[in-house]
N, C-alpha and C. Protein backbone atom coordinates (compact mmCIF):
# COMPACT_ATOMS: atom_id res chain seq x y z
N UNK A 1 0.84 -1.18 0.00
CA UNK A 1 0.00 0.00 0.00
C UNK A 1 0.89 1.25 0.00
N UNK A 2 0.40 2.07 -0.73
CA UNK A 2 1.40 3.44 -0.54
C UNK A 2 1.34 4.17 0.60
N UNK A 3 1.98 4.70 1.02
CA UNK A 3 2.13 6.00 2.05
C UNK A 3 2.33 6.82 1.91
N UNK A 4 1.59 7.84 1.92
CA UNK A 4 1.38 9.20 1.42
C UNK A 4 2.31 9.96 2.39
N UNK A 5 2.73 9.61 3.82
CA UNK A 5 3.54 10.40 4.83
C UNK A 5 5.37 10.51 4.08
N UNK A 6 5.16 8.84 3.72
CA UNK A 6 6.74 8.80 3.75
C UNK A 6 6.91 9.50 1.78
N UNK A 7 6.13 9.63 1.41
CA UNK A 7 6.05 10.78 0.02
C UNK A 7 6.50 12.00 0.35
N UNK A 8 5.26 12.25 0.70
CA UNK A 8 5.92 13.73 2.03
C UNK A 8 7.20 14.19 2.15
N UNK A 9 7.68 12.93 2.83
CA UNK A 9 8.74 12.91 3.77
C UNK A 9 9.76 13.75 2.69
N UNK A 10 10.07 13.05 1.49
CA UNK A 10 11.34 13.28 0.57
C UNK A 10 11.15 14.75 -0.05
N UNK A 11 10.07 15.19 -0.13
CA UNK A 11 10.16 17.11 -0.29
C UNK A 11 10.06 17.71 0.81
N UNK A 12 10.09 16.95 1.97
CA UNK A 12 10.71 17.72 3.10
C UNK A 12 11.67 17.79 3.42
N UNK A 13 12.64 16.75 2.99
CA UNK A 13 13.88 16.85 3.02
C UNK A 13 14.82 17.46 2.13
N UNK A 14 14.08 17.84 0.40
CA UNK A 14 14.44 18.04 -0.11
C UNK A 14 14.54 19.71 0.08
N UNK A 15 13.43 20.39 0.63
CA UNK A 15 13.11 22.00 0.87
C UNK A 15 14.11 22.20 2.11
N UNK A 16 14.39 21.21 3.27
CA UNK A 16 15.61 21.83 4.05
C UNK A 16 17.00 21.75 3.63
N UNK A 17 16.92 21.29 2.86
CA UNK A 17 18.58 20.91 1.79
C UNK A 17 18.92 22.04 0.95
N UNK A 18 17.73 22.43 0.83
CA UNK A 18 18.01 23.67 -0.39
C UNK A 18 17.89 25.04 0.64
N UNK A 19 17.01 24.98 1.68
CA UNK A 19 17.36 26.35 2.70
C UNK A 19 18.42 26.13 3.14
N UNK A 20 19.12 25.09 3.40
CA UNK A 20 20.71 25.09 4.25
C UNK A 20 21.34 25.69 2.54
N UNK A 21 21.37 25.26 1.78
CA UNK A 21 22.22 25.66 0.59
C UNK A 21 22.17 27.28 0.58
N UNK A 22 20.60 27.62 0.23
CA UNK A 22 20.30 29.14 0.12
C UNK A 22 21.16 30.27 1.35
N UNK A 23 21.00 29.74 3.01
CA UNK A 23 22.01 30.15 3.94
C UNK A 23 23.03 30.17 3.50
N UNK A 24 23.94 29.22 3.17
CA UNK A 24 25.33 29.11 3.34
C UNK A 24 25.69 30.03 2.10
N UNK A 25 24.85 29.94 0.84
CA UNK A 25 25.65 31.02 -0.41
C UNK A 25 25.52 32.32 0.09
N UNK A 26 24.04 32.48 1.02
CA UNK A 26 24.36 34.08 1.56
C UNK A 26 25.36 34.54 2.16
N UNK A 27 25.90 33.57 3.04
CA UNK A 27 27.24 33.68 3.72
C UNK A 27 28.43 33.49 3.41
N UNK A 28 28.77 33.01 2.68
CA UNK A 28 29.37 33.07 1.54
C UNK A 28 29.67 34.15 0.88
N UNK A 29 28.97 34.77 0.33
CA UNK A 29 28.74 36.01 -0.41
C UNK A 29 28.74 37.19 0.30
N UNK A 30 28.55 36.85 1.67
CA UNK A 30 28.42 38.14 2.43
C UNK A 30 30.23 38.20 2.54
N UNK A 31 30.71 36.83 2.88
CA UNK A 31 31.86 37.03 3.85
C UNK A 31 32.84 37.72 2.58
N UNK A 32 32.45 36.97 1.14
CA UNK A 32 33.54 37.46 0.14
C UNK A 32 33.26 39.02 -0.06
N UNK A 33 31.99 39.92 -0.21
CA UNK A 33 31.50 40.72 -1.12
C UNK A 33 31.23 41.90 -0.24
N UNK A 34 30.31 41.60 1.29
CA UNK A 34 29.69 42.31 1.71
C UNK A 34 28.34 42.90 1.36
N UNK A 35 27.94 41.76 0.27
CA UNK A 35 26.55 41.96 -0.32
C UNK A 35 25.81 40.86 0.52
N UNK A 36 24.44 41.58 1.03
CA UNK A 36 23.82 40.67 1.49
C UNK A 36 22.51 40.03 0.91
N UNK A 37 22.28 39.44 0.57
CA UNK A 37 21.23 38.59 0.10
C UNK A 37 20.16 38.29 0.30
N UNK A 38 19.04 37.86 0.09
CA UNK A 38 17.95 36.96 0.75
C UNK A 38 18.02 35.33 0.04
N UNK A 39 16.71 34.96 0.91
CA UNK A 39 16.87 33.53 0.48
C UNK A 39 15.68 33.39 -0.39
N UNK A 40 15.03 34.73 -1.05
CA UNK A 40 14.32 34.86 -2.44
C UNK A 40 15.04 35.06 -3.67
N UNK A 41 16.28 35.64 -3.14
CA UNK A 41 17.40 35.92 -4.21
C UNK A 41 17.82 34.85 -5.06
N UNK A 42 17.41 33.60 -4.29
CA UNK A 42 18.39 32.61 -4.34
C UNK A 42 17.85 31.26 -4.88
N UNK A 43 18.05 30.66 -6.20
CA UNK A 43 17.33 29.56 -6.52
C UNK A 43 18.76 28.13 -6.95
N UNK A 44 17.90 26.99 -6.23
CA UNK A 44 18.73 26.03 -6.27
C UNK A 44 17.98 25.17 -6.98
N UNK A 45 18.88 24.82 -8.08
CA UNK A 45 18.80 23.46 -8.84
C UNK A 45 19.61 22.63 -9.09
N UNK A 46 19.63 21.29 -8.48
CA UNK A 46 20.58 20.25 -8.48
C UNK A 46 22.04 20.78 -7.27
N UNK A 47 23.11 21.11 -8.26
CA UNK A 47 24.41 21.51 -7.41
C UNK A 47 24.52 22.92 -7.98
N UNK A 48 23.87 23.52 -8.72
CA UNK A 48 24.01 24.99 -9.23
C UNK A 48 23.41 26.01 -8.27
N UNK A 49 23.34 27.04 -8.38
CA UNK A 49 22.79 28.19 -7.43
C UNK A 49 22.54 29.29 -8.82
N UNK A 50 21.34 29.84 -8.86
CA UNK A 50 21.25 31.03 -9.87
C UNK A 50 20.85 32.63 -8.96
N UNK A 51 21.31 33.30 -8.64
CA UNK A 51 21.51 34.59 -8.24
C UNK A 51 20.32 35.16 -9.02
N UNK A 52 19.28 35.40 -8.66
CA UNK A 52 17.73 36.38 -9.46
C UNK A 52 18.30 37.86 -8.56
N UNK A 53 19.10 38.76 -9.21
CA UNK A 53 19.45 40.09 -8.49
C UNK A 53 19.62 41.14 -9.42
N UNK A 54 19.69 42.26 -9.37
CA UNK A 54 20.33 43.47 -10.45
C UNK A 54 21.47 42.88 -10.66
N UNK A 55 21.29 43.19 -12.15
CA UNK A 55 22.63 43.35 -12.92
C UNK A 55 24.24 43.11 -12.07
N UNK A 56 24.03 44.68 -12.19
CA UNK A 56 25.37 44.97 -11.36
C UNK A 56 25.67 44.49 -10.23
N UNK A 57 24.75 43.56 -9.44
CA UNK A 57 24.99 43.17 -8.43
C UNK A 57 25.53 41.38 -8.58
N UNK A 58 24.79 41.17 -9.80
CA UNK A 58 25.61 39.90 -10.48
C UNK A 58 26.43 40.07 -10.61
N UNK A 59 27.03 41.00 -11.54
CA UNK A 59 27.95 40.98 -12.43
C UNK A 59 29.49 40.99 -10.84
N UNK A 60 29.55 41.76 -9.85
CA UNK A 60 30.16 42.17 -8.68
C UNK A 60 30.53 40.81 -8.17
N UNK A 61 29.56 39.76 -7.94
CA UNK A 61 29.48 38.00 -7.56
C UNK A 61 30.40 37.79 -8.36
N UNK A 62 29.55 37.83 -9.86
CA UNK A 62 30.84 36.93 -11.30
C UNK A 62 31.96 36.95 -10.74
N UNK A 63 32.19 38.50 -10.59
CA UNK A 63 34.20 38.84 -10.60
C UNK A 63 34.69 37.90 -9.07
N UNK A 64 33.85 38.09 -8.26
CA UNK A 64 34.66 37.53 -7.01
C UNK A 64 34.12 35.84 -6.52
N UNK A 65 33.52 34.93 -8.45
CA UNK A 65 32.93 33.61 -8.24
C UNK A 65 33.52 32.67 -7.74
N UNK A 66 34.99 33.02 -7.58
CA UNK A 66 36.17 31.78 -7.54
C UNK A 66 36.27 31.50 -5.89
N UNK A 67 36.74 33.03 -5.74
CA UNK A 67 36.54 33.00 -3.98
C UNK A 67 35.37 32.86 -3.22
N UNK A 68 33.92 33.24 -3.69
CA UNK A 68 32.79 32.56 -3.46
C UNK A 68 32.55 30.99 -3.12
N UNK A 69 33.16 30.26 -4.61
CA UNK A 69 33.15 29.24 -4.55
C UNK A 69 33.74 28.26 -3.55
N UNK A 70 34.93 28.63 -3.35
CA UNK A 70 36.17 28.55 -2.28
C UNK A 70 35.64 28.16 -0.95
N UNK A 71 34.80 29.64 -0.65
CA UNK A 71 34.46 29.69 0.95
C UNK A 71 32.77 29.11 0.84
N UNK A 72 31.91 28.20 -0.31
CA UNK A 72 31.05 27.36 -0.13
C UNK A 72 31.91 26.14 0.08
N UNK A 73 33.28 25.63 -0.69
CA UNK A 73 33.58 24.22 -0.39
C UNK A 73 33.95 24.06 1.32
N UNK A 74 34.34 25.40 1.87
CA UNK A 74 34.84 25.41 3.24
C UNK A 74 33.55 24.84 4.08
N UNK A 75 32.54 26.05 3.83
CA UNK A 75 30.79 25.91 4.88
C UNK A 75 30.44 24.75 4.11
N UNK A 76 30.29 24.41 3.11
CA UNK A 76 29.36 23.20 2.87
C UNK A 76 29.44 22.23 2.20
N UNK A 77 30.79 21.65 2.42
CA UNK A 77 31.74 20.32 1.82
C UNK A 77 31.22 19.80 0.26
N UNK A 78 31.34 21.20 -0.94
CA UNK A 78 31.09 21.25 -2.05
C UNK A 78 29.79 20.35 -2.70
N UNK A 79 28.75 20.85 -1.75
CA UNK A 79 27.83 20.89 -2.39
C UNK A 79 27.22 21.95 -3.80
N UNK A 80 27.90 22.90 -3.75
CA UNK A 80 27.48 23.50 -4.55
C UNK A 80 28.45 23.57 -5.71
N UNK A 81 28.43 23.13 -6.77
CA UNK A 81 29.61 23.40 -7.80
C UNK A 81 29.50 24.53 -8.89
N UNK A 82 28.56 25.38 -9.02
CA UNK A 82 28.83 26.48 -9.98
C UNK A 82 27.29 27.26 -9.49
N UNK A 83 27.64 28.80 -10.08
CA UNK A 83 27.15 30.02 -9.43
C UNK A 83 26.61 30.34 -10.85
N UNK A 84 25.57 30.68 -11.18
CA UNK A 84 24.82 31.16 -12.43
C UNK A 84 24.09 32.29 -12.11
C-alpha cells in the first residue's frame, strides 16, 4: 500500500537541503562581497545556485565567483559546484 507520509517525507527533506544551501551562499557572499542577500534571491537546482538580483549586483558576484566558490567548499563540503 502506498504512504502518502513517507512521500511527504522526501520534499521535506528536499526544501531543508536547499534552505541550508540558500544560507550558506548568503554567507558566503556576504563574507567574500559584503553583499547581502535573501533567500528569495536565491534559486537552487541540483548543485548549481542562480543569483535572481540586479545586474550589477551579479555581475560584482561573477568577478569575485572563484573565492565565493572557495568559501562554499569550506561551509558546505562542495555541495554547490557552480554560481549562475
Amino acid at each position: 500500500m502506498f504512504n502518502i507520509s513517507g512521500f511527504l517525507e522526501k520534499f521535506k527533506k528536499i526544501s531543508e537541503n536547499n534552505s541550508f544551501i540558500k544560507k550558506t551562499v548568503i554567507e558566503a557572499v556576504f563574507s567574500v562581497t559584503r553583499f547581502l542577500l535573501e533567500e528569495k534571491d536565491i534559486e537552487v537546482s541540483g548543485s548549481k545556485v542562480k543569483i535572481r538580483q540586479s545586474s550589477v549586483l551579479k555581475n560584482e558576484i561573477f568577478f569575485m565567483k572563484e573565492k565565493i566558490l572557495k568559501k562554499l567548499v569550506e561551509l558546505e563540503n562542495n555541495i554547490t559546484k557552480d554560481i549562475i
